[in-house]
Protein backbone atom coordinates (compact mmCIF):
# COMPACT_ATOMS: atom_id res chain seq x y z
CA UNK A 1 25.30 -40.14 -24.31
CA UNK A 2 26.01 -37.20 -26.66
CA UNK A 3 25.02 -37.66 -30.50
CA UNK A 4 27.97 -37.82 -32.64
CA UNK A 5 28.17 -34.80 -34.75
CA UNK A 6 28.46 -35.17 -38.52
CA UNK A 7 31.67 -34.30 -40.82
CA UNK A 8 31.05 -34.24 -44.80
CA UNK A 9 34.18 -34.96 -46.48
CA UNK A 10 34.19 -32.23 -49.18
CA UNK A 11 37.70 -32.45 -51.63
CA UNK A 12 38.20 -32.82 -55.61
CA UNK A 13 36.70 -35.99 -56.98
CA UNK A 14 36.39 -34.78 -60.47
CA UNK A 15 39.19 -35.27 -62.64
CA UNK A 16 41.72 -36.57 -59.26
CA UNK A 17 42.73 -39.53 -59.86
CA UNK A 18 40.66 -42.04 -57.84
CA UNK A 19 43.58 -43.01 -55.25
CA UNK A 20 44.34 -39.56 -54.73
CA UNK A 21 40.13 -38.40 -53.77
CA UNK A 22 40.21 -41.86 -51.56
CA UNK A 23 43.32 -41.98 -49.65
CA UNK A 24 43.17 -38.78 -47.60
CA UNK A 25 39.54 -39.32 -46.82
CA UNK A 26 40.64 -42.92 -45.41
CA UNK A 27 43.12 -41.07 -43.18
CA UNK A 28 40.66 -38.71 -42.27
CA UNK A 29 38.31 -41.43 -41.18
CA UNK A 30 40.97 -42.57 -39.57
CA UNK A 31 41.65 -39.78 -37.46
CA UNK A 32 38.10 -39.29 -36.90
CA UNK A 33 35.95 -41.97 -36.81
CA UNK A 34 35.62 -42.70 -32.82
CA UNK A 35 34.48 -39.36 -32.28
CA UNK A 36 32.78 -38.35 -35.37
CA UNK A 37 29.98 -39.44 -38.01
CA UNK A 38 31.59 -39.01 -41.65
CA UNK A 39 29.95 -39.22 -45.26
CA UNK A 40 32.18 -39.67 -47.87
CA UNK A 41 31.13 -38.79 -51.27
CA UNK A 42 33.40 -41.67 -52.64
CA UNK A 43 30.85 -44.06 -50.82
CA UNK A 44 28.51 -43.64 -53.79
CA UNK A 45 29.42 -45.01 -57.32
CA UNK A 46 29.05 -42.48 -59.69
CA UNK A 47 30.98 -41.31 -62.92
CA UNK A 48 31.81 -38.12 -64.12
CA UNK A 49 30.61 -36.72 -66.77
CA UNK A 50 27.61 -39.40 -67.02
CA UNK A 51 24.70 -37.17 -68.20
CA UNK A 52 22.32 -39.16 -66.23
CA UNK A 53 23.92 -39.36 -63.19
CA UNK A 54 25.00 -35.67 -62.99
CA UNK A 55 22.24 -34.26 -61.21
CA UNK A 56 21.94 -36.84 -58.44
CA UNK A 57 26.08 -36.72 -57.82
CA UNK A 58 25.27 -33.01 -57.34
CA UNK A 59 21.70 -33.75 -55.42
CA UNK A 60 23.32 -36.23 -53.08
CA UNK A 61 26.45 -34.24 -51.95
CA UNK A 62 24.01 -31.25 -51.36
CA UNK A 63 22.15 -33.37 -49.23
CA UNK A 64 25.41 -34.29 -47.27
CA UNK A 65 26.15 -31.29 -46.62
CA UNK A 66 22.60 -30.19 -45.39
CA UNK A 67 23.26 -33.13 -42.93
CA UNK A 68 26.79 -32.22 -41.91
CA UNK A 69 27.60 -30.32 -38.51
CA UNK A 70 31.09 -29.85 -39.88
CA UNK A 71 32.62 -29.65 -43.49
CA UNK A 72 36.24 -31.20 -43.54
CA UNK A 73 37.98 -29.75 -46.90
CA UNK A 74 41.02 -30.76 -49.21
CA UNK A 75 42.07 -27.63 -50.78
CA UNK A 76 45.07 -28.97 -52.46
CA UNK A 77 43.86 -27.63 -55.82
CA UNK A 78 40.48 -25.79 -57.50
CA UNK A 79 37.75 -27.47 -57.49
CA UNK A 80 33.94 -26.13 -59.45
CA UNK A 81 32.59 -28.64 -57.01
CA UNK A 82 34.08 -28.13 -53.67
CA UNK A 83 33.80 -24.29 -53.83
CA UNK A 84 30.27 -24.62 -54.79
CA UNK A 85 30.14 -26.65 -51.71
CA UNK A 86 32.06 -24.90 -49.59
CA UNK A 87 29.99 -21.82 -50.59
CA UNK A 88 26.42 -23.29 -49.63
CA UNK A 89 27.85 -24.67 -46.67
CA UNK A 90 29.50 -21.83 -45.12
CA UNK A 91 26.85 -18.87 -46.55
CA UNK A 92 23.69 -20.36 -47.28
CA UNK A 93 23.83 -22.73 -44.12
CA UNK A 94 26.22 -21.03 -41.64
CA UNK A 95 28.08 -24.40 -40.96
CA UNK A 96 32.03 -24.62 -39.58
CA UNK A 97 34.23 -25.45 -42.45
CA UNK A 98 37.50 -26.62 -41.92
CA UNK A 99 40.24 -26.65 -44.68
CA UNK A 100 43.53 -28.04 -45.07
CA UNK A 101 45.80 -27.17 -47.87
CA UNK A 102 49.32 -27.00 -49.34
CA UNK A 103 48.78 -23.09 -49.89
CA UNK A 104 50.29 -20.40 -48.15
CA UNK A 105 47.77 -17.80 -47.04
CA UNK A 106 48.74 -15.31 -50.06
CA UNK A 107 48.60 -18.28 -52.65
CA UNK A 108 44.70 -19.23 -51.60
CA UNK A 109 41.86 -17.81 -53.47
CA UNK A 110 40.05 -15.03 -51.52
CA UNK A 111 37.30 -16.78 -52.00
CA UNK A 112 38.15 -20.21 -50.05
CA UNK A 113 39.81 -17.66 -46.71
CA UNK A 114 36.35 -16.08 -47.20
CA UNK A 115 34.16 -19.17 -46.51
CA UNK A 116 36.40 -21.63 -44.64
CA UNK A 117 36.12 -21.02 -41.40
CA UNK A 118 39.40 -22.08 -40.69
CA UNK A 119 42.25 -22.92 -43.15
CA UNK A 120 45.15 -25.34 -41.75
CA UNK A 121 48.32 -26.88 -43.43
CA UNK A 122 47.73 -30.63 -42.93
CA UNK A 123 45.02 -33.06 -42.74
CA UNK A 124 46.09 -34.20 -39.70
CA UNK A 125 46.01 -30.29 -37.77
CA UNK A 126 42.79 -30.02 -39.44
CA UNK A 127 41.22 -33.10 -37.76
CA UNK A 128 43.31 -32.44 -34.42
CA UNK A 129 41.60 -28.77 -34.75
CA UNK A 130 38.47 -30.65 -35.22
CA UNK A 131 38.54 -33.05 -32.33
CA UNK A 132 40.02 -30.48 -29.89
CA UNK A 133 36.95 -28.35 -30.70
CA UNK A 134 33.92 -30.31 -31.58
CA UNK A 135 34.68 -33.53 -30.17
CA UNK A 136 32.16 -34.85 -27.50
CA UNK A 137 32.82 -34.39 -24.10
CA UNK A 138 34.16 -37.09 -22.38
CA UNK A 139 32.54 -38.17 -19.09
């Protein structure tokens, strides 16, 4: 039996309101979870702008992302975090990063079409992209 490969759910957490950084990573899970291992960052309880917790919110979604086959990202608005993340991911690590966002191409920073792989206009084409191309094979 194949391992399931791993998806890090990378989106803003930081200043979205809690419902919003939650509900499309429940869909996502969703849409995914048969086929697919996912860490969500919202597993972890955390606050923003706690000095003492700042380094391990950063520490720990490094770490996810080190374990990730496969970043899933919500680029429905800038995010310090998620680029940084996005950035390691893609050019320190080399890993697929998948993005879906409101944006049309000319409105996205050049940044974000530089280092996700792939940029789609819905969560749900982003995770059928995903399980049409990294989904185990079936036997």
């Amino acid at each position: 039996m194949e391992k399931k490969r791993i998806i890090y759910l990378s989106g803003p957490i930081m200043d979205a309101h809690d419902g919003d950084a939650r509900a499309w990573r429940e869909t996502a899970k969703a849409l995914l979870k048969d086929k697919f291992r996912l860490l969500d960052p919202m597993r972890r309880k955390f606050i923003d702008r706690e000095v003492d917790s700042a380094n391990e919110i950063v520490e720990f979604d490094l770490q996810d992302v080190r374990e990730a086959d496969i970043i899933l990202v919500n680029y429905n608005k800038a995010s310090i975090g998620t680029s940084m993340e996005i950035f390691y991911a893609a050019n320190d690590l080399g890993k697929f990063v998948v993005a879906f966002s409101p944006f049309k191409f000319n409105e996205c920073s050049p940044w974000m079409v530089r280092f996700c792989t792939k940029i789609l206009p819905s969560l749900e084409s982003a995770c059928e992209y995903i399980n049409v191309h990294f989904a185990p094979d079936e036997v």
